[in-house]
C-alpha atoms as a PDB file:
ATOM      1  CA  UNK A   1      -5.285 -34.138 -21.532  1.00  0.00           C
ATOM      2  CA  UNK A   2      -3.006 -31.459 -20.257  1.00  0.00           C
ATOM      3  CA  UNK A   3      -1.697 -31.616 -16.200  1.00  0.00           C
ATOM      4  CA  UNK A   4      -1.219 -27.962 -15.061  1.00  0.00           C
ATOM      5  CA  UNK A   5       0.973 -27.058 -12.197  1.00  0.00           C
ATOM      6  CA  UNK A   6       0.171 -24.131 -10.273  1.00  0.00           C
ATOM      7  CA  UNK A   7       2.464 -22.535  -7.864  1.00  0.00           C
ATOM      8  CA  UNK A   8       2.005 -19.651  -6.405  1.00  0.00           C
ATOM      9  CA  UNK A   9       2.244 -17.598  -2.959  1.00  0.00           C
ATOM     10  CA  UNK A  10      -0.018 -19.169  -0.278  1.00  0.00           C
ATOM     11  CA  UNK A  11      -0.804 -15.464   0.546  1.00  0.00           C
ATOM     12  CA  UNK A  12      -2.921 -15.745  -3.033  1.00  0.00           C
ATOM     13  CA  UNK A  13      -4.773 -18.851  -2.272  1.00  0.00           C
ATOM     14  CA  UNK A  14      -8.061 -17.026  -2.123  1.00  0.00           C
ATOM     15  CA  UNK A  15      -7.527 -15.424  -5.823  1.00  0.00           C
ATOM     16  CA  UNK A  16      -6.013 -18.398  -7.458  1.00  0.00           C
ATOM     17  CA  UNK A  17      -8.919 -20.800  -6.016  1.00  0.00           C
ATOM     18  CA  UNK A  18     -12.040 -17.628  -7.420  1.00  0.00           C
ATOM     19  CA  UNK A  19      -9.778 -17.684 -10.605  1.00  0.00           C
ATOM     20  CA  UNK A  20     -10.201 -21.854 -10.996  1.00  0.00           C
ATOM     21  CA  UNK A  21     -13.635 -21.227 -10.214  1.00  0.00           C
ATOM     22  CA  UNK A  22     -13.850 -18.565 -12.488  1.00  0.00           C
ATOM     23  CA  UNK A  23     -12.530 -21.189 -15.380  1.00  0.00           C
ATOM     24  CA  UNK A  24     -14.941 -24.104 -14.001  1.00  0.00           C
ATOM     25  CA  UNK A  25     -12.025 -25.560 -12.267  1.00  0.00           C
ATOM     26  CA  UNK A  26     -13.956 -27.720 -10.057  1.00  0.00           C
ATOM     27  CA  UNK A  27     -11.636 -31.121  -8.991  1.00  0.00           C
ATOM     28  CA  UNK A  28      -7.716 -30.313  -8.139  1.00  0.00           C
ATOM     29  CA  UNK A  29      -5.165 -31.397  -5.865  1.00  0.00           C
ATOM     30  CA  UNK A  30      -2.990 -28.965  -3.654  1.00  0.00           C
ATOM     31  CA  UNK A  31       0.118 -28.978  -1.899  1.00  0.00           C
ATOM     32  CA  UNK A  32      -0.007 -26.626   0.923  1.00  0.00           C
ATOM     33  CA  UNK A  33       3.205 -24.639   2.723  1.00  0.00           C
ATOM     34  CA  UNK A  34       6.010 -25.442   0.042  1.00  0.00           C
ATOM     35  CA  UNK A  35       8.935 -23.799   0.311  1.00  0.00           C
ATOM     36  CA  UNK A  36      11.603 -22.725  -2.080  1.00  0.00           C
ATOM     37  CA  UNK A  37      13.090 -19.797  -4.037  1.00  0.00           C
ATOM     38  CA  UNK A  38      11.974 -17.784  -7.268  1.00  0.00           C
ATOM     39  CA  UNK A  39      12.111 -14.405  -9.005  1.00  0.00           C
ATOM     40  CA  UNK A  40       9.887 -13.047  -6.176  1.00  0.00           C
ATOM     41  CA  UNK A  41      12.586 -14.567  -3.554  1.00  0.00           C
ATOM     42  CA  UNK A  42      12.152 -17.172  -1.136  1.00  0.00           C
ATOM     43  CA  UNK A  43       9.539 -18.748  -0.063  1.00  0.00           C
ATOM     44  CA  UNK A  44      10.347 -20.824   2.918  1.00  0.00           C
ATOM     45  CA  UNK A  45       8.301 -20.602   6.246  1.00  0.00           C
ATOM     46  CA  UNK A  46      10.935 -18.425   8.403  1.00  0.00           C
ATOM     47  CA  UNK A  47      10.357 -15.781  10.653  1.00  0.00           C
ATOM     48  CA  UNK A  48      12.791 -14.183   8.368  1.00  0.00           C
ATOM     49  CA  UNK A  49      11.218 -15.296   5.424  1.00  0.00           C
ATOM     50  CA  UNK A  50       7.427 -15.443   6.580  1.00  0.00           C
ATOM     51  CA  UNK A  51       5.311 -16.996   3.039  1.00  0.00           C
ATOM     52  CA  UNK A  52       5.205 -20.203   1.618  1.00  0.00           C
ATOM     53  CA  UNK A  53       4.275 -21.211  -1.537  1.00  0.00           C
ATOM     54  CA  UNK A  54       0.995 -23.989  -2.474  1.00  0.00           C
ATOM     55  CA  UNK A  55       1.065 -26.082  -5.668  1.00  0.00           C
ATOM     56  CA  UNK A  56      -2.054 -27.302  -7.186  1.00  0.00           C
ATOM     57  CA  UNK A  57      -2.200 -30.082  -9.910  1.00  0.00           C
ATOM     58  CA  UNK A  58      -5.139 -30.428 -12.471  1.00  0.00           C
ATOM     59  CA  UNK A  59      -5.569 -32.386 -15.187  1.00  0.00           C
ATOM     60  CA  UNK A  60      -7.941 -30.465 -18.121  1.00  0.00           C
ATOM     61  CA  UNK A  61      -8.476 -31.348 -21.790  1.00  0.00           C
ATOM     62  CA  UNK A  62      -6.621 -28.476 -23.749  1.00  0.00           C
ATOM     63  CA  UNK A  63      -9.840 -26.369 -24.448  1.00  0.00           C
ATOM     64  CA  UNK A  64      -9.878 -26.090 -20.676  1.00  0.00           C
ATOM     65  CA  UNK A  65      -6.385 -26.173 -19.527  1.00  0.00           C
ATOM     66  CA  UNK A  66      -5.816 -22.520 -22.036  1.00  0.00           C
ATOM     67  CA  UNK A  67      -9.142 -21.265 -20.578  1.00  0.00           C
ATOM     68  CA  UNK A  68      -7.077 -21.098 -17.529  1.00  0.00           C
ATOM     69  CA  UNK A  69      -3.807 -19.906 -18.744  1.00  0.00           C
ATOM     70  CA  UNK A  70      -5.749 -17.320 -20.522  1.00  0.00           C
ATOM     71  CA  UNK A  71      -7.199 -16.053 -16.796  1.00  0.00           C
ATOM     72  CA  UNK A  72      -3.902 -16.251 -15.330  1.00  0.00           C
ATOM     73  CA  UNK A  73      -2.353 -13.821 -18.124  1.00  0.00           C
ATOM     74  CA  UNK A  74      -5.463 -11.800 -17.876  1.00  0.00           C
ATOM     75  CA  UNK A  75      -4.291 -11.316 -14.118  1.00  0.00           C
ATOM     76  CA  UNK A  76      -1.180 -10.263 -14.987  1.00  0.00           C
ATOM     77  CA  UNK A  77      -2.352  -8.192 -17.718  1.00  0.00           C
ATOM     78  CA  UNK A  78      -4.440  -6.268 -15.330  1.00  0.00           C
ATOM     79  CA  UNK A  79      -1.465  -6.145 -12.583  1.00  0.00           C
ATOM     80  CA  UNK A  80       0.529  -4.316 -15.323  1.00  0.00           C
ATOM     81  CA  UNK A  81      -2.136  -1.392 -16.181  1.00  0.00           C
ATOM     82  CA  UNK A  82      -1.757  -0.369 -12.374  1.00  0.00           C
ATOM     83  CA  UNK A  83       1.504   1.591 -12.078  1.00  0.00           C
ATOM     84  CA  UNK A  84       2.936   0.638  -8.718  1.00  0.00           C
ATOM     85  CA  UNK A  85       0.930  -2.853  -8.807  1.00  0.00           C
ATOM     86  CA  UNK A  86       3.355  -6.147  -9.201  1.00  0.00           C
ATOM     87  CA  UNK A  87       2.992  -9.262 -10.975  1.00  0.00           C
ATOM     88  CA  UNK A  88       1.249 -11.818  -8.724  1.00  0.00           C
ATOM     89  CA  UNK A  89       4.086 -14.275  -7.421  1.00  0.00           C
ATOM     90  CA  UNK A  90       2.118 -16.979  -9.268  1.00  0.00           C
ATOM     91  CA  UNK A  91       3.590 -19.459 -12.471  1.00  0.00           C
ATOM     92  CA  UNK A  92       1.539 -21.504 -14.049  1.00  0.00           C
ATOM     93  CA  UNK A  93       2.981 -24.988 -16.276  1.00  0.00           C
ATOM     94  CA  UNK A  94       1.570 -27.429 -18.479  1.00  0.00           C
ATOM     95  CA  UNK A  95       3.148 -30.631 -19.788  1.00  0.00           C
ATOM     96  CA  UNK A  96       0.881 -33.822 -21.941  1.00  0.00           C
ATOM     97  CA  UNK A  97      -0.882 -35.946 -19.283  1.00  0.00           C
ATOM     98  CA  UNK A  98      -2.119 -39.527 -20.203  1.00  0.00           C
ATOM     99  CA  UNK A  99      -4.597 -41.072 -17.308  1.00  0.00           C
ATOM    100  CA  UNK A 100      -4.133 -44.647 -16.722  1.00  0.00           C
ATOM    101  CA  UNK A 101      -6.258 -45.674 -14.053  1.00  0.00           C
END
């Protein structure tokens, strides 16, 4: 089993959740209005600095979890044959994941 971590610009929630649909993504757990800063700058809920960011966790077997890694790059992919377009402010990490209970 493979726990992803999602984190990406709230302003992209409506992608990111077709995208896990897309890749039969159907049980997750999200983190809403997270603040911080990136490579796309900050992220923190200011007037000055209007977005957040949202996190979702998911735990996949590996078949699964590189279905969705392949979407995301696929996204980027397509973000990068658009002169002008830029990459979505969206990262996507995977570490071993062991359920106990």
């Amino acid at each position: 089993m493979h726990m992803l971590m999602v984190v990406f610009r709230a302003s992209l929630k409506e992608r990111v959740y077709e995208l896990l649909d897309r890749c039969h993504v159907k049980a997750f757990t999200e983190v809403n209005e997270t603040v911080g800063y990136g490579q796309t700058g900050p992220a923190e809920g200011l007037a000055f600095y209007p977005g957040t960011n949202s996190v979702i966790f998911v735990a996949l077997d590996p078949d699964h979890a590189a279905r969705v890694a392949r979407a995301v790059k696929d996204w980027y992919a397509q973000a990068a044959d658009h002169p002008g377009w830029e990459k979505p402010a969206l990262r996507v990490f995977s570490w071993p994941a062991e359920q106990i209970v």
